[in-house]
PDB file of N, CA and C in Angstrom:
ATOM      1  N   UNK A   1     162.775  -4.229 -19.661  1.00  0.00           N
ATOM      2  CA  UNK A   1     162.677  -2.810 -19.949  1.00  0.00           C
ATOM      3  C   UNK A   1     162.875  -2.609 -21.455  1.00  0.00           C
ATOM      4  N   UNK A   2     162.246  -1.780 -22.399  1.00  0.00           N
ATOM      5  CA  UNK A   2     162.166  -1.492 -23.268  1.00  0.00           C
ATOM      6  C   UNK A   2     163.255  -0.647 -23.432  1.00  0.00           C
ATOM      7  N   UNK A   3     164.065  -0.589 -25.085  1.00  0.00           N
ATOM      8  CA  UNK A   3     165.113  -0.055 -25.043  1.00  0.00           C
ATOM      9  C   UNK A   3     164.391   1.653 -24.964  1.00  0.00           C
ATOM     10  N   UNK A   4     163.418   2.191 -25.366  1.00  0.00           N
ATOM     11  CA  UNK A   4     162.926   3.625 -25.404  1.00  0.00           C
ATOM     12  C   UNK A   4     163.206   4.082 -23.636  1.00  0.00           C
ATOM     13  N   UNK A   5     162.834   3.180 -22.357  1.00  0.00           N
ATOM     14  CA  UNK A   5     162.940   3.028 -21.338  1.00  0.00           C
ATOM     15  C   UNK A   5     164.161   3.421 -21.082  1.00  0.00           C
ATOM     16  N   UNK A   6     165.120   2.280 -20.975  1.00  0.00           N
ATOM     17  CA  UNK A   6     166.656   2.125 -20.914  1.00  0.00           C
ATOM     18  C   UNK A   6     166.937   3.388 -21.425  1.00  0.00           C
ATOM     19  N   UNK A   7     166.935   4.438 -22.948  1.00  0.00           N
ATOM     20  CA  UNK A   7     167.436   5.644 -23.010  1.00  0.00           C
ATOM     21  C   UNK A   7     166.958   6.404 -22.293  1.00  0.00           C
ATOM     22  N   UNK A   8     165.826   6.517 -22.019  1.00  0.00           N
ATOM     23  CA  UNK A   8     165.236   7.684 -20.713  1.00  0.00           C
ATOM     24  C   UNK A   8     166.199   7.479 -19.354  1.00  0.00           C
ATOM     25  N   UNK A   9     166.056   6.227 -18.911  1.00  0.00           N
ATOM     26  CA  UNK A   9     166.694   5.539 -17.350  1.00  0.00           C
ATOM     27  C   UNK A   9     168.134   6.422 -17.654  1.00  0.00           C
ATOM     28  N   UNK A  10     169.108   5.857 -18.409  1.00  0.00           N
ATOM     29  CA  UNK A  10     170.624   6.251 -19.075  1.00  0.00           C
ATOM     30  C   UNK A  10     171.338   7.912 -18.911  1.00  0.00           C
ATOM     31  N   UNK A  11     169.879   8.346 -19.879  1.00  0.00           N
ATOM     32  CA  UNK A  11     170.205   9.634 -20.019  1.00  0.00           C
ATOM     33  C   UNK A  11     169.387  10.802 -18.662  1.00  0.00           C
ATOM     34  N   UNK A  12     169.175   9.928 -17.456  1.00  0.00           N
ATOM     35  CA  UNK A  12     168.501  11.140 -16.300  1.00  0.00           C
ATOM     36  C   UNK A  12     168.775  10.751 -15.411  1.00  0.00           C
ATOM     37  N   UNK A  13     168.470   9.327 -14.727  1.00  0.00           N
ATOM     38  CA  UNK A  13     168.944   8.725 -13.392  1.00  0.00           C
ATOM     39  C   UNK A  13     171.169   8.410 -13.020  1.00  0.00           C
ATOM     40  N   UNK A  14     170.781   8.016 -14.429  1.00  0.00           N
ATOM     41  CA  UNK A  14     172.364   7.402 -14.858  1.00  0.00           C
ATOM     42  C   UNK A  14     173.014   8.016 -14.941  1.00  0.00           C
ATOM     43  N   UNK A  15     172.969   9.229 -15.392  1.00  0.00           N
ATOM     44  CA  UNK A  15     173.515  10.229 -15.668  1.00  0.00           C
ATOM     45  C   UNK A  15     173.322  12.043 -14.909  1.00  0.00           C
ATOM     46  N   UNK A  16     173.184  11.949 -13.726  1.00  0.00           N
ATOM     47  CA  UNK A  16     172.655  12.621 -12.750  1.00  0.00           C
ATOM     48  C   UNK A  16     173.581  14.065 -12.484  1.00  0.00           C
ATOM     49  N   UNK A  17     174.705  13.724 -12.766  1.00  0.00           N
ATOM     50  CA  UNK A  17     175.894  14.895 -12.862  1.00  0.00           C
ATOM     51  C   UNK A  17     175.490  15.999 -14.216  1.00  0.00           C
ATOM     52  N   UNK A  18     175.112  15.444 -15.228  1.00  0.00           N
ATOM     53  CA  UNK A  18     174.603  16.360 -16.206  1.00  0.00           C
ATOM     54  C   UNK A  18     173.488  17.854 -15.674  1.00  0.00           C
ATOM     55  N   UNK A  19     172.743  16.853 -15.108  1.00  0.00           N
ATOM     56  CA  UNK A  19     171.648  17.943 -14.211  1.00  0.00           C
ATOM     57  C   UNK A  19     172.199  18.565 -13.555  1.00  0.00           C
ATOM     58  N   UNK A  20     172.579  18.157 -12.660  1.00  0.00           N
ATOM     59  CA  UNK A  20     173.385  18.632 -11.178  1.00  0.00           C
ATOM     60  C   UNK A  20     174.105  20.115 -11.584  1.00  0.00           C
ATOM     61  N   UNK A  21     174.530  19.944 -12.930  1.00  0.00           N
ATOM     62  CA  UNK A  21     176.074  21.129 -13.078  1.00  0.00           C
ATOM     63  C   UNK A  21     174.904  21.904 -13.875  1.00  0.00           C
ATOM     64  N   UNK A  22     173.941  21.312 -14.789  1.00  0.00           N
ATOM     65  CA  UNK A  22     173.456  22.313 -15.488  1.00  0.00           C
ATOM     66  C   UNK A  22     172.397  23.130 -14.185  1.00  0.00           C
ATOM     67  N   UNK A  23     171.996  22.947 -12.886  1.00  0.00           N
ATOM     68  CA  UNK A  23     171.054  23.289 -12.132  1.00  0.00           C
ATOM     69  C   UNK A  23     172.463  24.711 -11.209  1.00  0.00           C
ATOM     70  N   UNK A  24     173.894  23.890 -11.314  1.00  0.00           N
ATOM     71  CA  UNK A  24     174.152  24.977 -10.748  1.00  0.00           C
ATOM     72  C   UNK A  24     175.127  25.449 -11.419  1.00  0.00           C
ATOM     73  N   UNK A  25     175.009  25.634 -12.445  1.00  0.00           N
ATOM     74  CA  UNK A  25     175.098  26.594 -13.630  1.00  0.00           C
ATOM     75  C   UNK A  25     174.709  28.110 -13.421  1.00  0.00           C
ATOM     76  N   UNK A  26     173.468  27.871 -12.985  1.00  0.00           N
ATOM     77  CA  UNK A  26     172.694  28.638 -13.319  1.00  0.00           C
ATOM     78  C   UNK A  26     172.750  29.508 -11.577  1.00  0.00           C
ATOM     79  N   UNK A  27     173.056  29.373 -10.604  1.00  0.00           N
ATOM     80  CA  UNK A  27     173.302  29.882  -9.331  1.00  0.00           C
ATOM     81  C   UNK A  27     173.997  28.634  -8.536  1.00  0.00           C
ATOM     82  N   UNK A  28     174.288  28.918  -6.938  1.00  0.00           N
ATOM     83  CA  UNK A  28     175.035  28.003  -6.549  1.00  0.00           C
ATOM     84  C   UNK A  28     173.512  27.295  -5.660  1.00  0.00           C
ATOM     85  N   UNK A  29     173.917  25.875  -5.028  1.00  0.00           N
ATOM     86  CA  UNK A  29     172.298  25.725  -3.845  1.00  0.00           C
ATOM     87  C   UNK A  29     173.096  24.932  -3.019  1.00  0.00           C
ATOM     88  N   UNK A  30     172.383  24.620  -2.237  1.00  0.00           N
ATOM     89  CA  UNK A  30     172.563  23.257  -0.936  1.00  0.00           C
ATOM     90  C   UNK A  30     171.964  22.361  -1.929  1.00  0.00           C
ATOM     91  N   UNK A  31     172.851  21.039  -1.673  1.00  0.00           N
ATOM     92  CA  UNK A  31     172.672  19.868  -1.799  1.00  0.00           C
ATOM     93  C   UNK A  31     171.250  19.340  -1.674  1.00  0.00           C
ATOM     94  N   UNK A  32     170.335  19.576  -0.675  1.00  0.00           N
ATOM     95  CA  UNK A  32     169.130  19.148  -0.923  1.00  0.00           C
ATOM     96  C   UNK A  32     168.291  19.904  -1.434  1.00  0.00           C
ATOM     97  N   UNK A  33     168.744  21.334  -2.038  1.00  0.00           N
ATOM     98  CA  UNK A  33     167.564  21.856  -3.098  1.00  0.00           C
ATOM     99  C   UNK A  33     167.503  21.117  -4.589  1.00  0.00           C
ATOM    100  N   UNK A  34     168.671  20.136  -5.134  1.00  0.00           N
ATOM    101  CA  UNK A  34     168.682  19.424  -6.024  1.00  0.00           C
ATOM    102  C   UNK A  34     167.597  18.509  -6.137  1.00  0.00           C
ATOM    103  N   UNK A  35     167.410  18.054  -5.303  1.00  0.00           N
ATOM    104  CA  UNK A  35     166.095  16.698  -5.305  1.00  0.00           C
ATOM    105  C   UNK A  35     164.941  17.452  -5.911  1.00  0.00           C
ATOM    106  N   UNK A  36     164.491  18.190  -5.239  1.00  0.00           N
ATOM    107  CA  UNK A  36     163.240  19.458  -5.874  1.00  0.00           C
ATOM    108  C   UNK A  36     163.303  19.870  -7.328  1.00  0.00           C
ATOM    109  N   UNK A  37     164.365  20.427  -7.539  1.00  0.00           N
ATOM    110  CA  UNK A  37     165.055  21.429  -8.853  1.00  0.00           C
ATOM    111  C   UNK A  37     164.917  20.074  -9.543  1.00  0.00           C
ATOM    112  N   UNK A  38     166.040  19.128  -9.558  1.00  0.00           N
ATOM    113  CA  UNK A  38     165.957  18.225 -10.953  1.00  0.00           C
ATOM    114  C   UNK A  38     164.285  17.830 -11.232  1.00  0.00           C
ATOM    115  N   UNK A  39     163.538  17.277  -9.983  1.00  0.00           N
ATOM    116  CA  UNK A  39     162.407  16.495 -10.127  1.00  0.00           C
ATOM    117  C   UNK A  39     161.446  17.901 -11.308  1.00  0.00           C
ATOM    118  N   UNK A  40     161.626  19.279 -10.702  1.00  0.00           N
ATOM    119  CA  UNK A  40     160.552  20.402 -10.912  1.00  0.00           C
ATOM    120  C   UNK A  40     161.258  20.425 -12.521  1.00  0.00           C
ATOM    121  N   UNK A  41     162.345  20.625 -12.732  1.00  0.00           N
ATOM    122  CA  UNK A  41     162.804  21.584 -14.016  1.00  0.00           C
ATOM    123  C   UNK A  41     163.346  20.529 -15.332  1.00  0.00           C
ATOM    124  N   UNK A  42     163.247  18.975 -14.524  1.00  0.00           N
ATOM    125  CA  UNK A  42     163.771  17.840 -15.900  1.00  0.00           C
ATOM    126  C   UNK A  42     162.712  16.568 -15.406  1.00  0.00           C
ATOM    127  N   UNK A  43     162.281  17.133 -14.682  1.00  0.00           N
ATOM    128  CA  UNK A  43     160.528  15.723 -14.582  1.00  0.00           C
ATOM    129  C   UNK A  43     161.080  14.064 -14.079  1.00  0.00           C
ATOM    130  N   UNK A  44     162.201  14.427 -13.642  1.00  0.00           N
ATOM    131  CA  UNK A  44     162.437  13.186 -13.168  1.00  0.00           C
ATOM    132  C   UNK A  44     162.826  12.863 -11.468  1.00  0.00           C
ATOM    133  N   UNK A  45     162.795  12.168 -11.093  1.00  0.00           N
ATOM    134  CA  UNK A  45     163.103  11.848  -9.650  1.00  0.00           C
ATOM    135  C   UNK A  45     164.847  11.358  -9.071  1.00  0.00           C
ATOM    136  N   UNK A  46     165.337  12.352  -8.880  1.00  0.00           N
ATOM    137  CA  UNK A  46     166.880  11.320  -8.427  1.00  0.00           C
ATOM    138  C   UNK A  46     166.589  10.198  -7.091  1.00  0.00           C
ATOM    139  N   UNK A  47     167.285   9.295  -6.510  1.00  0.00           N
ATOM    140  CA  UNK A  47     167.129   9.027  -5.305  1.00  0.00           C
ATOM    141  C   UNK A  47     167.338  10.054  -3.981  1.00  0.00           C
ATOM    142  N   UNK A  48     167.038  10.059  -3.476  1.00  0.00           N
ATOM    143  CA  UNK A  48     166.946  10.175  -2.481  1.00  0.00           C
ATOM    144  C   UNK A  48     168.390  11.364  -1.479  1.00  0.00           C
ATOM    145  N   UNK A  49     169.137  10.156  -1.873  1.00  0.00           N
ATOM    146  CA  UNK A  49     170.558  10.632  -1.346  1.00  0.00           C
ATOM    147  C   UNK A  49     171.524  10.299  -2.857  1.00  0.00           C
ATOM    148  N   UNK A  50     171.138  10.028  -3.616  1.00  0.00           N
ATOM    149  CA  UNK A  50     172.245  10.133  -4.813  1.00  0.00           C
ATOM    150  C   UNK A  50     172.824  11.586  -5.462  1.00  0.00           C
ATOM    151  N   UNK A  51     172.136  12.946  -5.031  1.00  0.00           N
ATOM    152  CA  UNK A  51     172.679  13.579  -5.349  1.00  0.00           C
ATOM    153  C   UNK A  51     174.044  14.256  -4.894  1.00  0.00           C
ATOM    154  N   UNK A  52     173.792  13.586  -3.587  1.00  0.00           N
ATOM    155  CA  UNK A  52     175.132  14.185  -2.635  1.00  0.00           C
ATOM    156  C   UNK A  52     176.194  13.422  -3.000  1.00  0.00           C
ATOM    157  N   UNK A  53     175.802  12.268  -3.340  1.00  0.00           N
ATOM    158  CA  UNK A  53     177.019  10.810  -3.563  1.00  0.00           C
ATOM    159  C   UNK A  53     177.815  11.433  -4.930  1.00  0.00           C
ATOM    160  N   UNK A  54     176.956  12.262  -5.876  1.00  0.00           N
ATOM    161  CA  UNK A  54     177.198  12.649  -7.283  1.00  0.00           C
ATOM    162  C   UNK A  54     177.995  13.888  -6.706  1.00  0.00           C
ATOM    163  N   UNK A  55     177.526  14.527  -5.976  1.00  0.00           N
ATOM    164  CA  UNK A  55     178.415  16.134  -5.665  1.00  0.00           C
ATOM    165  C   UNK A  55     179.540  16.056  -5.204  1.00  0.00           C
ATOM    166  N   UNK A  56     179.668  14.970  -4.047  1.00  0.00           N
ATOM    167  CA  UNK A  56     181.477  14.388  -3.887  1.00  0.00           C
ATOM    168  C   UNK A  56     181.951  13.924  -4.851  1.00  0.00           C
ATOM    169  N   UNK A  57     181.763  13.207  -5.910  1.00  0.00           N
ATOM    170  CA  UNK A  57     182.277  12.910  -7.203  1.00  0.00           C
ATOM    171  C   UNK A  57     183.080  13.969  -7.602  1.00  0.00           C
ATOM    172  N   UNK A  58     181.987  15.011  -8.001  1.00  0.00           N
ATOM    173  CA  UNK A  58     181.984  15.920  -8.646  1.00  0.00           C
ATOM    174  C   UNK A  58     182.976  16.994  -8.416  1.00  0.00           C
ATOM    175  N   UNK A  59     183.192  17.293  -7.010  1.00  0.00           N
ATOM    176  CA  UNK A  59     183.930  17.737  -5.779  1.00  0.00           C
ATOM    177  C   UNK A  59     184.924  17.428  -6.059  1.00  0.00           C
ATOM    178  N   UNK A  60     185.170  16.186  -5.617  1.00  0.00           N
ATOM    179  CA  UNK A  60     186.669  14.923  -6.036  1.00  0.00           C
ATOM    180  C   UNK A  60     187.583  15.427  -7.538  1.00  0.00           C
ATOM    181  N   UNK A  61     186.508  15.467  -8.299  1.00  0.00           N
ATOM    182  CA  UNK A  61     187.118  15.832  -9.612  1.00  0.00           C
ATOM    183  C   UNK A  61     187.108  17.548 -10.512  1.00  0.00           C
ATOM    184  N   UNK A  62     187.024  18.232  -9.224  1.00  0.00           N
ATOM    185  CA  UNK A  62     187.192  19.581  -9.346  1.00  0.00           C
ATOM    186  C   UNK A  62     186.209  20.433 -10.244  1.00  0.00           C
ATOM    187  N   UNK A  63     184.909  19.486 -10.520  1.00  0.00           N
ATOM    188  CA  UNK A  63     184.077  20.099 -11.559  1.00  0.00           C
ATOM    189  C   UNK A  63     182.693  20.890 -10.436  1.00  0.00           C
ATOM    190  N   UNK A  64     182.819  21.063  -9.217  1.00  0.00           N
ATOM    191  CA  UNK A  64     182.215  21.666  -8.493  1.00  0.00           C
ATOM    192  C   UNK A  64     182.676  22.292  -7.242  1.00  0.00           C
ATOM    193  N   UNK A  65     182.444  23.295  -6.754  1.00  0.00           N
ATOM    194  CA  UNK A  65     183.610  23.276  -5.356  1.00  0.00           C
ATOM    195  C   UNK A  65     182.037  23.599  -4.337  1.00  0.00           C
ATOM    196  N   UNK A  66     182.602  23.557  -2.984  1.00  0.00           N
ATOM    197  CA  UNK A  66     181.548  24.038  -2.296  1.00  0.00           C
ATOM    198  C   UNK A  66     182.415  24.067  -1.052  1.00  0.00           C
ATOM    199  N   UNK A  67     181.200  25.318  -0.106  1.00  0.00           N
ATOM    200  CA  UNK A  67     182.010  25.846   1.167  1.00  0.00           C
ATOM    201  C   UNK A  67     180.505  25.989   2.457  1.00  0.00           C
ATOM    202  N   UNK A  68     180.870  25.813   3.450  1.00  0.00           N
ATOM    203  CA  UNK A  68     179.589  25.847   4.026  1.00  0.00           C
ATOM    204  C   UNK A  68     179.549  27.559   4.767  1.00  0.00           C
ATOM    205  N   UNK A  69     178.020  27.378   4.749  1.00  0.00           N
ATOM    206  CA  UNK A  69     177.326  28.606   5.195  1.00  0.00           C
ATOM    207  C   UNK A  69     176.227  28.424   5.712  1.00  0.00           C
ATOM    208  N   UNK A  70     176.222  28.961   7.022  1.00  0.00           N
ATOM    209  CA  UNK A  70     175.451  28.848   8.308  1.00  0.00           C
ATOM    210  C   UNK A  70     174.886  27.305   8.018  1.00  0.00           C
ATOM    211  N   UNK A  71     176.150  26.558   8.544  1.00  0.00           N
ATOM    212  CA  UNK A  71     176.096  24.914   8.913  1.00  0.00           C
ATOM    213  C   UNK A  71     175.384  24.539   7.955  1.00  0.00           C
ATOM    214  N   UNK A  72     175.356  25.126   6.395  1.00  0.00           N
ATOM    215  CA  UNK A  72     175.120  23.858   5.618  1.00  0.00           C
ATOM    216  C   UNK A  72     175.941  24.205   4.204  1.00  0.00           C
ATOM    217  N   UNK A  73     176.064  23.299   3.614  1.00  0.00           N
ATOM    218  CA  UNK A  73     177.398  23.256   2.138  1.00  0.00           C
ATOM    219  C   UNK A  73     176.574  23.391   0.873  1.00  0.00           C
ATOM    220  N   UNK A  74     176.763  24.407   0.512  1.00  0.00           N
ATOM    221  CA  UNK A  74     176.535  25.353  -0.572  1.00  0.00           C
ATOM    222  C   UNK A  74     177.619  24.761  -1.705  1.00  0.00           C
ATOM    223  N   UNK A  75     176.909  24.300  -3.234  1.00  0.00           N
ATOM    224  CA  UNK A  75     177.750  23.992  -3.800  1.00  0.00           C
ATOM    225  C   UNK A  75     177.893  24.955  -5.021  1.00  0.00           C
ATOM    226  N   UNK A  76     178.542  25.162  -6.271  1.00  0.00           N
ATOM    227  CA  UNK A  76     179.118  26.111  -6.898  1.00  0.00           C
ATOM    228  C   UNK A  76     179.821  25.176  -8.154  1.00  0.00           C
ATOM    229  N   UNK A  77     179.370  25.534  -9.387  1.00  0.00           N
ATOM    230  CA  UNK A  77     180.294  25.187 -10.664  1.00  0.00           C
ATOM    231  C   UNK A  77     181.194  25.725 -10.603  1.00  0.00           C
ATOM    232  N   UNK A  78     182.319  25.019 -10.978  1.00  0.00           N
ATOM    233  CA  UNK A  78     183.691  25.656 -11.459  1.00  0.00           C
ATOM    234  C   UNK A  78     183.462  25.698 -12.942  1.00  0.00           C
ATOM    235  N   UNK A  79     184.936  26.048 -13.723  1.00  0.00           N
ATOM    236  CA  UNK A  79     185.117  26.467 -14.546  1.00  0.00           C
ATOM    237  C   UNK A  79     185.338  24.973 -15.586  1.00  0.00           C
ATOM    238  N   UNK A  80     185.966  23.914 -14.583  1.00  0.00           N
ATOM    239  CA  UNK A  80     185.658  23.247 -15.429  1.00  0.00           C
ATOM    240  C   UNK A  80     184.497  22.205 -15.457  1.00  0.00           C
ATOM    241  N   UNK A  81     183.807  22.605 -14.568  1.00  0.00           N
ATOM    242  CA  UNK A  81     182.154  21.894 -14.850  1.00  0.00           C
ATOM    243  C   UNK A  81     181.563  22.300 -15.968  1.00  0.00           C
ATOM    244  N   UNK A  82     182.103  23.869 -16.166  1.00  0.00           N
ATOM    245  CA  UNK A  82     181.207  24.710 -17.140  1.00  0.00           C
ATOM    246  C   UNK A  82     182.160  24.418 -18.572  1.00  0.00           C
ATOM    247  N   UNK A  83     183.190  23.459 -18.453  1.00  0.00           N
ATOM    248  CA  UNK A  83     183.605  23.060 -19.830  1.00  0.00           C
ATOM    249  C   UNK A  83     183.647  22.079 -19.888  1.00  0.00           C
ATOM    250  N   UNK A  84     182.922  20.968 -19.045  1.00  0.00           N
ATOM    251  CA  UNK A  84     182.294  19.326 -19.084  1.00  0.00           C
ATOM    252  C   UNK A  84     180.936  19.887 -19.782  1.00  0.00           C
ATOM    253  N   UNK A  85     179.971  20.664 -19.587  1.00  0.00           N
ATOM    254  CA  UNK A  85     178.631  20.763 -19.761  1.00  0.00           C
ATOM    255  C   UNK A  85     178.698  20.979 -21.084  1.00  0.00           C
ATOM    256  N   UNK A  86     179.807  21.959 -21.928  1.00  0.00           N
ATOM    257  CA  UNK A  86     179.741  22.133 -23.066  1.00  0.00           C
ATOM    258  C   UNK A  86     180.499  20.954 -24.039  1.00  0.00           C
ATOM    259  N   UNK A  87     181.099  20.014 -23.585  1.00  0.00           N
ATOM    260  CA  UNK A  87     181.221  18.624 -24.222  1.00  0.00           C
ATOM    261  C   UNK A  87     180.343  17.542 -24.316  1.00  0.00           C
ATOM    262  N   UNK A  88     179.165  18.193 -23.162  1.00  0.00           N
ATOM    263  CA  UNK A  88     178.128  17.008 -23.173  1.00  0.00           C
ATOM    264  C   UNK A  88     177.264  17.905 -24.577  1.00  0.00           C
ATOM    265  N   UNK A  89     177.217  18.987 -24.275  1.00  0.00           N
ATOM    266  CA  UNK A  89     176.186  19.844 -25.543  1.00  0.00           C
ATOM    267  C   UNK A  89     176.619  19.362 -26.921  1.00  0.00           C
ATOM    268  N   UNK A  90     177.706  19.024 -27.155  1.00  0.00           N
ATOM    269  CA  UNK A  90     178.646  18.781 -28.442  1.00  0.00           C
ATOM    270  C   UNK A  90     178.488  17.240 -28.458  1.00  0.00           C
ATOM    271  N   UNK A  91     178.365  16.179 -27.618  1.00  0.00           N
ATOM    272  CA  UNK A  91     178.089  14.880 -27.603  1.00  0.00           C
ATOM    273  C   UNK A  91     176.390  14.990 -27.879  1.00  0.00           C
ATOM    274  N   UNK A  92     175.800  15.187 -27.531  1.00  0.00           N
ATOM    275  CA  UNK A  92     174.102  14.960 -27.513  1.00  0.00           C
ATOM    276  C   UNK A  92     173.645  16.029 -28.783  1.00  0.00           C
ATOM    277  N   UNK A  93     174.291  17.297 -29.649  1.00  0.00           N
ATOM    278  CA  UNK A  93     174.312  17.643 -30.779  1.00  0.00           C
ATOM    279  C   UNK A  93     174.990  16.882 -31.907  1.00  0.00           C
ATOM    280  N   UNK A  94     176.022  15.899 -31.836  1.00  0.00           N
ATOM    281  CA  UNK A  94     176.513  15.110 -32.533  1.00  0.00           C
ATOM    282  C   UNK A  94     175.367  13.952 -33.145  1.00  0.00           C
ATOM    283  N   UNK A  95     174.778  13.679 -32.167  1.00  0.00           N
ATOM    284  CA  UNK A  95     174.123  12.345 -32.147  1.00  0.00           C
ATOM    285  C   UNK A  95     172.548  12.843 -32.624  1.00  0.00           C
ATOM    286  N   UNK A  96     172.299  14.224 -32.254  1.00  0.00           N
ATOM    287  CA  UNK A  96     170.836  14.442 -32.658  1.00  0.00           C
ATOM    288  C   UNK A  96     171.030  14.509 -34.479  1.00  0.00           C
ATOM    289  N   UNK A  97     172.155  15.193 -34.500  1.00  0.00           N
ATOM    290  CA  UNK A  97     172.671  15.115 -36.100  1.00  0.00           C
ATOM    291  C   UNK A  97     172.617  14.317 -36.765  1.00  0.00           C
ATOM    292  N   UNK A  98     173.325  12.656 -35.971  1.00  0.00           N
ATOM    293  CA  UNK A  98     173.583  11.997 -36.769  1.00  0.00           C
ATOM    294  C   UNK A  98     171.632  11.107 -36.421  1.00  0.00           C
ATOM    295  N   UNK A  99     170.826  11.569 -36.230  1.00  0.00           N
ATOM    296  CA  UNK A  99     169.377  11.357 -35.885  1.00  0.00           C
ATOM    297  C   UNK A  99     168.965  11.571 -37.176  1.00  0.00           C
ATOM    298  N   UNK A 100     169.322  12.996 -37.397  1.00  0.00           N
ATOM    299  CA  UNK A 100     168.385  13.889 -38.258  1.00  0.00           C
ATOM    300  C   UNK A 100     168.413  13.314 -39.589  1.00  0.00           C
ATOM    301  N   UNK A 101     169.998  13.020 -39.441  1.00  0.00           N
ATOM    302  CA  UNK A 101     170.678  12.238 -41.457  1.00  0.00           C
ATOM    303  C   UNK A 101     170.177  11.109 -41.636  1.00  0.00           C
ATOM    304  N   UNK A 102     169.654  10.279 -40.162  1.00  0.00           N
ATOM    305  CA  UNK A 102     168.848   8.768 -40.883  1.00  0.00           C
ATOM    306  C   UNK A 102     170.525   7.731 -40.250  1.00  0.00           C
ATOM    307  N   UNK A 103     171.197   8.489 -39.689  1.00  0.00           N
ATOM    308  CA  UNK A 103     172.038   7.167 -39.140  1.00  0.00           C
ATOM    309  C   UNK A 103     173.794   8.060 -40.377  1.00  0.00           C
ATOM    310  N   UNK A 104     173.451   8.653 -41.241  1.00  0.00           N
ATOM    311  CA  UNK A 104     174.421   8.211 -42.177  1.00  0.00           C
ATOM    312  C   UNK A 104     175.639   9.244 -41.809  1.00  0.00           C
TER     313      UNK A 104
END
């Protein structure tokens, strides 16, 4: 794999929680409207079932909560998903910066 590859793979498959919080950011969904949403709105494909594996993570570590409604689990950013998302904005603006200067 080409390293141009490897940063695409890194920064979308690898990194799947980034999407996830920025998709429900923006309203709350069921778990399988993610597969659709990431593929439609960031052009990439998650697996299959990796988004749910990512939402218990996510769950686990209080950066999403979710409650079910009419037998299915509706998930929801918390507050501190929505202050993980703005450390990733400040990590990936750091680095476009240090892009722009040539490395220096």
């Amino acid at each position: 794999m080409k390293p141009y590859e490897r940063l695409i793979k890194s920064n979308t498959k690898e990194n799947l929680w980034i999407y996830i919080l920025l998709v429900l950011q923006k309203e709350p969904h069921y778990g399988w409207d993610l597969y659709t949403i990431i593929e439609k709105d960031f052009g990439f494909k998650p697996g299959s079932i990796t988004p749910y594996r990512v939402l218990y993570r996510l769950e686990d570590q209080g950066l999403v909560t979710s409650e079910t409604k009419e037998r299915k689990r509706v998930y929801k950013i918390t507050k501190l998903g929505k202050d993980e998302l703005v450390k990733v904005k400040d990590f990936y603006s750091q680095i476009i910066k240090k892009i722009d200067e040539g490395g220096n």
